[in-house]
C-alpha atoms as a PDB file:
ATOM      1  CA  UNK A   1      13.606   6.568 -10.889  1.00  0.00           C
ATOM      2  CA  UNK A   2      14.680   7.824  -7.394  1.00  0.00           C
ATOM      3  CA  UNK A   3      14.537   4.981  -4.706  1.00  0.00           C
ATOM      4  CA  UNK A   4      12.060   7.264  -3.241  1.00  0.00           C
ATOM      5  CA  UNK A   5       9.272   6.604  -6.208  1.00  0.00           C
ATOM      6  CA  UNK A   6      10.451   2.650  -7.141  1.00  0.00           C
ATOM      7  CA  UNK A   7       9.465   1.946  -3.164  1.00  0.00           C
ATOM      8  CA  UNK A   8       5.767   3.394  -3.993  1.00  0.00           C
ATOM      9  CA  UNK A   9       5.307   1.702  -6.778  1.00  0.00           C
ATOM     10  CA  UNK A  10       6.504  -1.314  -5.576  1.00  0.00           C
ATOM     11  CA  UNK A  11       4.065  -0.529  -2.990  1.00  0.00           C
ATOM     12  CA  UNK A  12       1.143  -0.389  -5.058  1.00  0.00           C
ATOM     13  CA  UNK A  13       1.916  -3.570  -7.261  1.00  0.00           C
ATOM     14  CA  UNK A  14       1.623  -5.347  -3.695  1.00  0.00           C
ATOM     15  CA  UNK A  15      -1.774  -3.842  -2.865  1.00  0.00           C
ATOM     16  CA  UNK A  16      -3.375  -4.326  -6.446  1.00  0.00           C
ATOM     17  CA  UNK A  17      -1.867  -7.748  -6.962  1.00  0.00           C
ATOM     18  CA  UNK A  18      -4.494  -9.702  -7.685  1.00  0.00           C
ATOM     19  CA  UNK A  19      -3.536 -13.372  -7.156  1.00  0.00           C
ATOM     20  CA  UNK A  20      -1.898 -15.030  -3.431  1.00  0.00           C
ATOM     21  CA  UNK A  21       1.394 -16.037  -5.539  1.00  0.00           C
ATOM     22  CA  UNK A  22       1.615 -12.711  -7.176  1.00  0.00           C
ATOM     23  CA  UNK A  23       0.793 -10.784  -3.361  1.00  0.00           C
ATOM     24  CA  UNK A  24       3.695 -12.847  -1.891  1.00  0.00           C
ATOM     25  CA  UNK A  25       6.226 -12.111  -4.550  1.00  0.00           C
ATOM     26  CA  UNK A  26       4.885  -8.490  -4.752  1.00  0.00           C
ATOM     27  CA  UNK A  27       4.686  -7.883  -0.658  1.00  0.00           C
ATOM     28  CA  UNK A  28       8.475  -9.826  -0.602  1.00  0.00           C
ATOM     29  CA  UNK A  29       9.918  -7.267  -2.966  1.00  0.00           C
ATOM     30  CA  UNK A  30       8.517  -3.921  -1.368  1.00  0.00           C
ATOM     31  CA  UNK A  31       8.428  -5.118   2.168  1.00  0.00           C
ATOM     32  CA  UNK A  32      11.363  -6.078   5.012  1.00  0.00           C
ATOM     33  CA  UNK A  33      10.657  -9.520   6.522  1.00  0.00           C
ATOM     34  CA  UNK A  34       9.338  -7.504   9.720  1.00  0.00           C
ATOM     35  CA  UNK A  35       7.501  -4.732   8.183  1.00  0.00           C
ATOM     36  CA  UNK A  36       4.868  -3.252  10.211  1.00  0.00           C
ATOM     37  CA  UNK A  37       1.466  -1.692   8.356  1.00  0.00           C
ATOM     38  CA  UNK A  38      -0.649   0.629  10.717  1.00  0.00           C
ATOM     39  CA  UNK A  39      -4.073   2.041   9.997  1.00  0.00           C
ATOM     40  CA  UNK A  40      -6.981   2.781  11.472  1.00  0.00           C
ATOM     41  CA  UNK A  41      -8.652  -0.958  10.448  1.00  0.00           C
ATOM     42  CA  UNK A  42      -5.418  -3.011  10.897  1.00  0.00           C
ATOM     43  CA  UNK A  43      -1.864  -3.291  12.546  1.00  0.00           C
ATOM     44  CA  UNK A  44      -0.002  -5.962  11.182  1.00  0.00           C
ATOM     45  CA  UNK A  45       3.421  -7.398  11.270  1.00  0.00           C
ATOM     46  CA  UNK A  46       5.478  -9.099   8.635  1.00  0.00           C
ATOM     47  CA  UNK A  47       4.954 -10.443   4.826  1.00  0.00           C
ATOM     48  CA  UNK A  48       2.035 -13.665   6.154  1.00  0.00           C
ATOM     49  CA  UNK A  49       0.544 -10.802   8.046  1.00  0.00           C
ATOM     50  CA  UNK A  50       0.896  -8.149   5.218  1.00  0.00           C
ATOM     51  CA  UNK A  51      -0.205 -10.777   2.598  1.00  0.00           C
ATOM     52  CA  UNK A  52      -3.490 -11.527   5.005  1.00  0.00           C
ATOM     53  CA  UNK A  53      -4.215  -7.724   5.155  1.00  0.00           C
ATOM     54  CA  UNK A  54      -3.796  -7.052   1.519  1.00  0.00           C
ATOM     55  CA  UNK A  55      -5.805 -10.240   0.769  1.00  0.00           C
ATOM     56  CA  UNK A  56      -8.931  -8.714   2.600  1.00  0.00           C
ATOM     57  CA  UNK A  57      -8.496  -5.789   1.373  1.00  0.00           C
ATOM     58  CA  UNK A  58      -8.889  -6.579  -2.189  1.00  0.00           C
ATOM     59  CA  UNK A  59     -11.849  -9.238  -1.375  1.00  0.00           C
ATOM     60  CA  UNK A  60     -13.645  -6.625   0.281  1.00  0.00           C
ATOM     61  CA  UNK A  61     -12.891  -4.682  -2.797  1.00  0.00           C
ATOM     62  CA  UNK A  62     -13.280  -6.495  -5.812  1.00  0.00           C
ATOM     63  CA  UNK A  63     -12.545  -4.569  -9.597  1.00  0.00           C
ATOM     64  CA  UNK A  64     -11.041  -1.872  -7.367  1.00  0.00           C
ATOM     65  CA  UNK A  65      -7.010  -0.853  -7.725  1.00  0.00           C
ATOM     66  CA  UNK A  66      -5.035   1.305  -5.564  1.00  0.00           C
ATOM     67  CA  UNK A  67      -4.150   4.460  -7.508  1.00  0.00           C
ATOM     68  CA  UNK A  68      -1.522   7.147  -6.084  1.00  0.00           C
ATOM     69  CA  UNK A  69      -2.915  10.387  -6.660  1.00  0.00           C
ATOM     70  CA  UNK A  70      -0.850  13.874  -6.698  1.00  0.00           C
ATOM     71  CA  UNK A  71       3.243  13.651  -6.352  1.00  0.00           C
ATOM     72  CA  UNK A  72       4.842  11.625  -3.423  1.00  0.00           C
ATOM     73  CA  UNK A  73       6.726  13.526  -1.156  1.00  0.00           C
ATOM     74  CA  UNK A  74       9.674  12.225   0.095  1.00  0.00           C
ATOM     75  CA  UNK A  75      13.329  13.192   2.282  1.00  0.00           C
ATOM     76  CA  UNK A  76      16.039  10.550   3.513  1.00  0.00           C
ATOM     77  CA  UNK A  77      14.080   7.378   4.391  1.00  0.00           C
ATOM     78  CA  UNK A  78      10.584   8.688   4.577  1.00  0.00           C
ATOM     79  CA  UNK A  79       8.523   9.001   1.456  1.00  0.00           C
ATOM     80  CA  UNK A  80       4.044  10.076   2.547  1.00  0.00           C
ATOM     81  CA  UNK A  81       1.862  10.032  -0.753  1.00  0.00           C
ATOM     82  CA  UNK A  82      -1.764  10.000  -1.448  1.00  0.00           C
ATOM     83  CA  UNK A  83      -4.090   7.366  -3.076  1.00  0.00           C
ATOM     84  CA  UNK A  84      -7.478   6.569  -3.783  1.00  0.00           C
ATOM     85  CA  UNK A  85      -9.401   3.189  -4.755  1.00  0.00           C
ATOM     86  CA  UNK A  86     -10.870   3.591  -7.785  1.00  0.00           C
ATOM     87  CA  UNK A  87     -12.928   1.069  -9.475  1.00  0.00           C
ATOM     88  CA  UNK A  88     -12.176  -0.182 -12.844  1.00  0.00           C
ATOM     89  CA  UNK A  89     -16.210  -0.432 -13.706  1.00  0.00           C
ATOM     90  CA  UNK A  90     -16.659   3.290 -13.303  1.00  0.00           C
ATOM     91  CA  UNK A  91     -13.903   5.088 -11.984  1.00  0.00           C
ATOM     92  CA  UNK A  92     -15.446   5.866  -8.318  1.00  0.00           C
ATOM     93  CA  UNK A  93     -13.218   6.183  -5.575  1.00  0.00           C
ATOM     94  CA  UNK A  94     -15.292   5.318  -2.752  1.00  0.00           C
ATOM     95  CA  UNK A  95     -12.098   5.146  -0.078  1.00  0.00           C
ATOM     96  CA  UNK A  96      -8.684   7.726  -0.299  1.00  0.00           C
ATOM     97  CA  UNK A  97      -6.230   8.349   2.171  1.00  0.00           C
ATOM     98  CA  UNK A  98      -2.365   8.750   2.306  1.00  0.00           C
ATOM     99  CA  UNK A  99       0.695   6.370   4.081  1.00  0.00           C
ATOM    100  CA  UNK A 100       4.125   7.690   5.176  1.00  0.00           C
ATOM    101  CA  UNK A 101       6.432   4.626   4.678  1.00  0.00           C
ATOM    102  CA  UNK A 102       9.979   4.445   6.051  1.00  0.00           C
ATOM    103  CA  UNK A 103      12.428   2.717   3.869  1.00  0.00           C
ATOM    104  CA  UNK A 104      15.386  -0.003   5.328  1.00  0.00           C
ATOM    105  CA  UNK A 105      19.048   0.472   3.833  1.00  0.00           C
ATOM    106  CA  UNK A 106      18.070  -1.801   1.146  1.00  0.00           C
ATOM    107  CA  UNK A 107      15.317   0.581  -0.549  1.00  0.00           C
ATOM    108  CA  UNK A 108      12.232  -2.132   0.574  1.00  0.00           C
ATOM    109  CA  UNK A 109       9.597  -0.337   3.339  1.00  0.00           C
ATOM    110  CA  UNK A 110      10.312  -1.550   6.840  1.00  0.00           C
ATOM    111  CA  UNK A 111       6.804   0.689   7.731  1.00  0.00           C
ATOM    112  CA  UNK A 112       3.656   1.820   6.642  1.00  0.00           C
ATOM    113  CA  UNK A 113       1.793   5.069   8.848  1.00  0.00           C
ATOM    114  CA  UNK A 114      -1.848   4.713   6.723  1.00  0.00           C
ATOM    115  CA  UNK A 115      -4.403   7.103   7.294  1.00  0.00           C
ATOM    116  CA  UNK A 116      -7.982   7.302   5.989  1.00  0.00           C
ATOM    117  CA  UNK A 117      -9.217  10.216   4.296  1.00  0.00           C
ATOM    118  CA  UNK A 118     -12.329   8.873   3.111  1.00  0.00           C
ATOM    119  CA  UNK A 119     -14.070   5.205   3.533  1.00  0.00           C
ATOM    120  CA  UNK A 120     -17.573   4.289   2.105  1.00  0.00           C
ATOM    121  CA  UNK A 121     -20.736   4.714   4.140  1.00  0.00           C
ATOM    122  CA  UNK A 122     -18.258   6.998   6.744  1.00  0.00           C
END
């Protein structure tokens, strides 16, 4: 596994952990202490922040994961993939969209670029 493709899937075990503990632990190990994470809904800086974000995410979600869709695409430091949120019930995906992330020296993401592709009732 390229560093590349173990920083998006550390990525998505922080957005579809399910738990506080197990968003901390999860947000520590893909994120820098002063990660940034821009979409259009949020702009938020470092793991409390990140944690927060993530935290309302999946509430407003519930029996939903983040999925990566397609191949992530990815030169020196910057790695942009696609995703959609599909629900476990009955595989919809009412929301997709893709990030560009830029990785520190150490392999964790220093910064999330999100955009939206598709939200529900949009």
């Amino acid at each position: 596994m390229t560093v590349h493709q173990d920083a998006v899937q550390r990525y998505f075990a922080a957005w579809n952990a399910s738990t506080d503990e197990e968003r901390a632990r999860a947000v520590a190990a893909a994120f820098t202490e002063d990660a940034t994470y821009t979409d259009p809904l949020a702009d938020v800086r470092g793991h409390d922040a990140l944690i927060a974000a993530i935290g309302g995410a999946r509430q407003q979600f519930p029996g939903f994961d983040f999925v990566a869709t397609g191949t992530p695409d990815a030169h020196h430091h910057l790695v942009r993939f696609t995703w959609d949120l599909v629900s476990r019930a009955d595989g919809s995906a009412p929301a997709a969209g893709f990030d560009v992330i830029t990785l520190a020296e150490d392999g964790r993401i220093s910064s999330v670029s999100g955009f939206l592709d598709r939200l529900p009732g949009a």
